[in-house]
C-alpha atoms as a PDB file:
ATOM      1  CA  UNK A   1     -41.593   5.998 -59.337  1.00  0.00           C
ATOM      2  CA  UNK A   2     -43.820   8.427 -56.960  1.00  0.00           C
ATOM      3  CA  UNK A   3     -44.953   9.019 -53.800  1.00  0.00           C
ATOM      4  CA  UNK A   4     -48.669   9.766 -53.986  1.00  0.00           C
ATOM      5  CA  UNK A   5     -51.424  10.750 -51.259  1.00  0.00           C
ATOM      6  CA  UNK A   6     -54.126   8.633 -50.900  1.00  0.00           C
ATOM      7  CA  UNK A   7     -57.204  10.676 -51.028  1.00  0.00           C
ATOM      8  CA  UNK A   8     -56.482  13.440 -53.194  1.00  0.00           C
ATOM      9  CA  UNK A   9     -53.773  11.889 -55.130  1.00  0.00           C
ATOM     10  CA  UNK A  10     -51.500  14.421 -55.265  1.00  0.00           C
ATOM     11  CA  UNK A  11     -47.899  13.505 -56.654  1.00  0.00           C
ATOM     12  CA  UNK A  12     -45.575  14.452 -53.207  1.00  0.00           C
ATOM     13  CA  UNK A  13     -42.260  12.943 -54.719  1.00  0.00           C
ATOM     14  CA  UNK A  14     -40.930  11.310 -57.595  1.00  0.00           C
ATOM     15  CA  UNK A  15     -37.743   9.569 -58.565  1.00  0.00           C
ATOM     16  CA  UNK A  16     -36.150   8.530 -61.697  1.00  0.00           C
ATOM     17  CA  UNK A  17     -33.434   6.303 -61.737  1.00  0.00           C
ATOM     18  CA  UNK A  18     -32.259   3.909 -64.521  1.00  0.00           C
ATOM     19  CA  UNK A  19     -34.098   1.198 -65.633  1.00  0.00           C
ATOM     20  CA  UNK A  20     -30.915  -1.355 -63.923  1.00  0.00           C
ATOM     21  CA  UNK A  21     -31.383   0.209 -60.710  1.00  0.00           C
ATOM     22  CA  UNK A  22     -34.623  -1.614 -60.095  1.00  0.00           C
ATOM     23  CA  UNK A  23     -37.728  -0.492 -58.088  1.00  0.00           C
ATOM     24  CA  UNK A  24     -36.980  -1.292 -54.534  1.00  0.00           C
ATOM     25  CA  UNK A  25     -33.629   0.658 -54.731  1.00  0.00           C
ATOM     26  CA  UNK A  26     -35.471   3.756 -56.321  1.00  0.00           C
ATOM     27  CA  UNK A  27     -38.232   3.432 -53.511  1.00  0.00           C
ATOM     28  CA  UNK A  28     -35.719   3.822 -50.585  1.00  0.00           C
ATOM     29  CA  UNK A  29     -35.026   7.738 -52.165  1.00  0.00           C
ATOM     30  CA  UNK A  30     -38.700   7.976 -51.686  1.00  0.00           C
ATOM     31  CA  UNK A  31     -38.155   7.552 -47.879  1.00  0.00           C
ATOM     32  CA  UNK A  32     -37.205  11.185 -46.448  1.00  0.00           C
ATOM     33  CA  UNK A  33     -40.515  11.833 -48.197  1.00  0.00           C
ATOM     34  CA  UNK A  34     -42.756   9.448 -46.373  1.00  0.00           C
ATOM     35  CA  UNK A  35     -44.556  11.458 -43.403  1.00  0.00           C
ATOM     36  CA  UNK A  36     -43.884   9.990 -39.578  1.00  0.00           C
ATOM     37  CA  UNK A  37     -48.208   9.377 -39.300  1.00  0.00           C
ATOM     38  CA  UNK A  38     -48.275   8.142 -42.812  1.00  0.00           C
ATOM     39  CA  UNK A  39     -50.259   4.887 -43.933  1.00  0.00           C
ATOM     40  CA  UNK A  40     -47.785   3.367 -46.356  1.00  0.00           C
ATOM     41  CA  UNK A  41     -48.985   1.124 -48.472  1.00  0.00           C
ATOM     42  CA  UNK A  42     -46.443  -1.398 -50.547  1.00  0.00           C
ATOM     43  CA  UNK A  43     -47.403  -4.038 -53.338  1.00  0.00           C
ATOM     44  CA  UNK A  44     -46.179  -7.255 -53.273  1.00  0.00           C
ATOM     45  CA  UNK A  45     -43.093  -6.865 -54.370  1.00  0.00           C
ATOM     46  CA  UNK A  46     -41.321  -3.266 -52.541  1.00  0.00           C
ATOM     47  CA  UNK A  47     -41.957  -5.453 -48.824  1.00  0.00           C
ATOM     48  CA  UNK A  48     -38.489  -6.102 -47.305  1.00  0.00           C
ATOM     49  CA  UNK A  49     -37.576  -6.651 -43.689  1.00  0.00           C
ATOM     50  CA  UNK A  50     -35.004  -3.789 -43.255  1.00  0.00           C
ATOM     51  CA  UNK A  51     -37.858  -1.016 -44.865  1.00  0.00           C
ATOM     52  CA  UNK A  52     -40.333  -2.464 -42.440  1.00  0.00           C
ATOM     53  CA  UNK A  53     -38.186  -1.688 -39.267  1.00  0.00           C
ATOM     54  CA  UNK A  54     -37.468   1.073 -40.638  1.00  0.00           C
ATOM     55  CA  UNK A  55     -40.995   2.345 -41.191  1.00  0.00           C
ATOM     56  CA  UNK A  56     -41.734   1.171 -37.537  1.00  0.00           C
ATOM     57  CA  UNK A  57     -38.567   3.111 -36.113  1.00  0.00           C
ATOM     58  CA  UNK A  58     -40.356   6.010 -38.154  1.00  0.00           C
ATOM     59  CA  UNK A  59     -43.676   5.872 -36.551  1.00  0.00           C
ATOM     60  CA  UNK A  60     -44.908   5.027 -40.460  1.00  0.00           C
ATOM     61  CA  UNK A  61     -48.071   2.056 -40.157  1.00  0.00           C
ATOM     62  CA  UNK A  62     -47.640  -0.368 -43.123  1.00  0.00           C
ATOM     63  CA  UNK A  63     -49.921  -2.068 -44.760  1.00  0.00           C
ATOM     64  CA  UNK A  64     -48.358  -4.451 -47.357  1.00  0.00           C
ATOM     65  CA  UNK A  65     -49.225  -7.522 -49.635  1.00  0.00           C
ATOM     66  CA  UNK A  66     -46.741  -9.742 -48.965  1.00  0.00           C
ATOM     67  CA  UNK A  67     -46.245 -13.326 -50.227  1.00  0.00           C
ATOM     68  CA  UNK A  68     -47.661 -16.313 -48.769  1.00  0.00           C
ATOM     69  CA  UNK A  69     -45.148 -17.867 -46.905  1.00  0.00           C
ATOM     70  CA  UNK A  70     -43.723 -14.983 -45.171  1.00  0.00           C
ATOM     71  CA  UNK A  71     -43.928 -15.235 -41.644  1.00  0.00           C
ATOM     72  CA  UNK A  72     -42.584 -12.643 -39.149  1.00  0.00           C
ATOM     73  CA  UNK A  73     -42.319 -13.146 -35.447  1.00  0.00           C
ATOM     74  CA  UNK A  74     -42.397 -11.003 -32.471  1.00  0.00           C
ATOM     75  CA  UNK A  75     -39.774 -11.814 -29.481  1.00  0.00           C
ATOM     76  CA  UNK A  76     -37.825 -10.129 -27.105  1.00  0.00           C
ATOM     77  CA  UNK A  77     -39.000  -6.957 -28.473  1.00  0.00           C
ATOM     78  CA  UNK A  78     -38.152  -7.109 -31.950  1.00  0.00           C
ATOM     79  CA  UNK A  79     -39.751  -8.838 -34.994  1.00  0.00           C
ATOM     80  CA  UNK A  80     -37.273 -11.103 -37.304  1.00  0.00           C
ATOM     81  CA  UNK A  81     -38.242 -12.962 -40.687  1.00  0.00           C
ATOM     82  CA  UNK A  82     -38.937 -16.726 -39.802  1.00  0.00           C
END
């Protein structure tokens, strides 16, 4: 799995991990990689609650397809899966 810019598509990281460890294990090395201004921008299936506070604790924007019937609320200053 990699970590690669947008426009130019340069390769900034990569990870290889077995094929048991499964991709959203081998994306959280990818992390210390990930700039603070960076547009991240996640399939359908890498989207999980505890990456997306962390990418918001980060300063990291995310822009994610998620499934359907996720819904995430905002209250008392912090956003929780419904």
């Amino acid at each position: 799995m990699s970590l690669v810019e947008l426009g130019t598509h340069v390769e900034i990281a990569m990870v290889i991990k077995r094929l048991a460890c499964g991709e959203t294990t081998a994306m959280q090395a990818l992390w210390k990689h990930v700039p603070s201004d960076a547009l991240l921008l996640e399939d359908r299936g890498f989207f999980s609650y505890s990456l997306w506070k962390r990418a918001l604790s980060e300063n990291v924007a995310v822009l994610a397809r998620v499934k359907s019937n996720l819904i995430l609320v905002r209250g008392m200053g912090e956003a929780v899966p419904r």
